[in-house]
C-alpha atoms as a PDB file:
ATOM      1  CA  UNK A   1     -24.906 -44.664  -8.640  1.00  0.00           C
ATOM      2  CA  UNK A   2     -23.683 -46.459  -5.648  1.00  0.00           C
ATOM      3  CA  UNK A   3     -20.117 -47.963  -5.087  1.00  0.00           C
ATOM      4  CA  UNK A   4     -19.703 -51.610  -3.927  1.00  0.00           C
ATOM      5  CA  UNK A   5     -17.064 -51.523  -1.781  1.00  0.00           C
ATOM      6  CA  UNK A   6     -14.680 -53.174   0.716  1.00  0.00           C
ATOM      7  CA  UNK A   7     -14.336 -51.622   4.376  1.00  0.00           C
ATOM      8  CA  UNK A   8     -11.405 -52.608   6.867  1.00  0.00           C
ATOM      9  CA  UNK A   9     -13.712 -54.193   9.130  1.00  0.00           C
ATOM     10  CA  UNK A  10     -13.930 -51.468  11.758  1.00  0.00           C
ATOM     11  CA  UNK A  11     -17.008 -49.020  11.432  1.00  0.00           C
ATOM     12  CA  UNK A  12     -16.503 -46.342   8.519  1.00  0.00           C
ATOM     13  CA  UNK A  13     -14.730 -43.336   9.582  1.00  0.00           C
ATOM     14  CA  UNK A  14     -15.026 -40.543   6.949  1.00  0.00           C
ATOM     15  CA  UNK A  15     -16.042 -42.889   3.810  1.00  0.00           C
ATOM     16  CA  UNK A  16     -12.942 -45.361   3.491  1.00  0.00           C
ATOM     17  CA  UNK A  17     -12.805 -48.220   2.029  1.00  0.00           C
ATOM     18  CA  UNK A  18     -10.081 -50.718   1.114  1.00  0.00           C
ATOM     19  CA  UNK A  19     -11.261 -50.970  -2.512  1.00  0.00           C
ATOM     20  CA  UNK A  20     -14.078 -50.594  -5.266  1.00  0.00           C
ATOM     21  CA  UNK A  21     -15.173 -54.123  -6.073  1.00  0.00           C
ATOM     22  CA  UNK A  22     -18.028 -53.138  -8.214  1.00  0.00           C
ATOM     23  CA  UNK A  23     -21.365 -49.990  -9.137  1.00  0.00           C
ATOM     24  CA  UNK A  24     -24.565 -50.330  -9.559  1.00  0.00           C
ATOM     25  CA  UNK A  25     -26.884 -48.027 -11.174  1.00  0.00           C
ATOM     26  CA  UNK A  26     -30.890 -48.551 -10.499  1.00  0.00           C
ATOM     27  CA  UNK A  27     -31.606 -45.356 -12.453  1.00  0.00           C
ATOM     28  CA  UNK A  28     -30.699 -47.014 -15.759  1.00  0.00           C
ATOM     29  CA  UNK A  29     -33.558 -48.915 -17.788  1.00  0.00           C
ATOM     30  CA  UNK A  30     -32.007 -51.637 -17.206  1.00  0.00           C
ATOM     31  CA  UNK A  31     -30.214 -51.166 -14.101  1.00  0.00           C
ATOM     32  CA  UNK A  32     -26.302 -51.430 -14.030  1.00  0.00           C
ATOM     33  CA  UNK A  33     -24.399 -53.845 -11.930  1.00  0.00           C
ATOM     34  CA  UNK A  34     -21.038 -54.243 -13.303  1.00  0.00           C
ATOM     35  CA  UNK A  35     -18.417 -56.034 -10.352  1.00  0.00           C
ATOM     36  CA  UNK A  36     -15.349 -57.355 -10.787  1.00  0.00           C
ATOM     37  CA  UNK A  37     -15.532 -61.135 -10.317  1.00  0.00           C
ATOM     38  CA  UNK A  38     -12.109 -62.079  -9.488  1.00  0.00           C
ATOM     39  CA  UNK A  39     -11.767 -58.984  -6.698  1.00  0.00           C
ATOM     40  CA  UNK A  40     -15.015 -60.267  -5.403  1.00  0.00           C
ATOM     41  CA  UNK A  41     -14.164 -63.769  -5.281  1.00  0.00           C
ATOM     42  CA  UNK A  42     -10.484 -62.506  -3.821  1.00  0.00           C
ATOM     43  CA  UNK A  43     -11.770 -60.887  -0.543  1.00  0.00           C
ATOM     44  CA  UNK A  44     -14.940 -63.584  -0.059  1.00  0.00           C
ATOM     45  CA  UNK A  45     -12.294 -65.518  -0.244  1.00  0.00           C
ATOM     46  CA  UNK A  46      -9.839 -63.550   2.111  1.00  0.00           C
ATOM     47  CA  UNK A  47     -13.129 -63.684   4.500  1.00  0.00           C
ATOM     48  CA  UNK A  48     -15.244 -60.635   3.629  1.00  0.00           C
ATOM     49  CA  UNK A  49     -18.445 -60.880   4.197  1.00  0.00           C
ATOM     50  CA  UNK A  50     -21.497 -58.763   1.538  1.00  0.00           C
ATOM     51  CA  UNK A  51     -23.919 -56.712   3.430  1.00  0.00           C
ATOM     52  CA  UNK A  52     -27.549 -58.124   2.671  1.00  0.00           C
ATOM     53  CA  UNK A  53     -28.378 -55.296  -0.154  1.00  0.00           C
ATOM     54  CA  UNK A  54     -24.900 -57.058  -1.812  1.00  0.00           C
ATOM     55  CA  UNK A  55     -25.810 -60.371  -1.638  1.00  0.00           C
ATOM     56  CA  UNK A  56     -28.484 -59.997  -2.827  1.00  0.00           C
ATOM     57  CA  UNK A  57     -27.073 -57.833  -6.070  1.00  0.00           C
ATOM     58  CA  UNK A  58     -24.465 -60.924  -6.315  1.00  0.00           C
ATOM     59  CA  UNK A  59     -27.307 -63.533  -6.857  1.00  0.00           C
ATOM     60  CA  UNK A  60     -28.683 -61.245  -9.248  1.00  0.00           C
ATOM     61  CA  UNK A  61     -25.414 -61.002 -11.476  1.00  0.00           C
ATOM     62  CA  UNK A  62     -25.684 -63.087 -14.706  1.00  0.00           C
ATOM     63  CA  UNK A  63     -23.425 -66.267 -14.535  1.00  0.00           C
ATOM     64  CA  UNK A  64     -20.633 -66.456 -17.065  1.00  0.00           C
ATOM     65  CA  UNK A  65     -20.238 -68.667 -19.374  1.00  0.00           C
ATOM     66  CA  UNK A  66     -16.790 -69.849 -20.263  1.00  0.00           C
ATOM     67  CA  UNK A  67     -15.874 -69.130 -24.110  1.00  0.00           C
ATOM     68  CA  UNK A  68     -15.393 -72.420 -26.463  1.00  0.00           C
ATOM     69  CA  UNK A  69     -12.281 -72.827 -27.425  1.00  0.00           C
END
């Protein structure tokens, strides 16, 4: 299982990371990809910016659909 995570911005020195946004799992039948929306949209936001293998794991994502009230 890999972590999706954000980095400081400054080439990884011993693993950190400023925070777990999300996993993913491709061992699973199906696969697991569980992020946190609102931390994702937070540091995309704050000017992050997803590797390639993470954008393309976002556009994957199923969109959510707001709940009827």
């Amino acid at each position: 299982m890999d972590a999706i995570t954000r980095g400081g911005g400054r080439p990884a020195r011993e693993g950190r990371f400023v925070e777990v946004v999300g996993h993913y799992n491709p061992r699973t039948k199906p696969e697991t990809l569980d992020i946190d929306r609102e931390r994702l949209a937070h540091w995309m936001g704050a000017g992050a910016r997803p590797s390639d293998t993470v954008r393309t794991l976002i556009d994957r994502m199923p969109a959510v659909v707001p709940a009827a009230e």
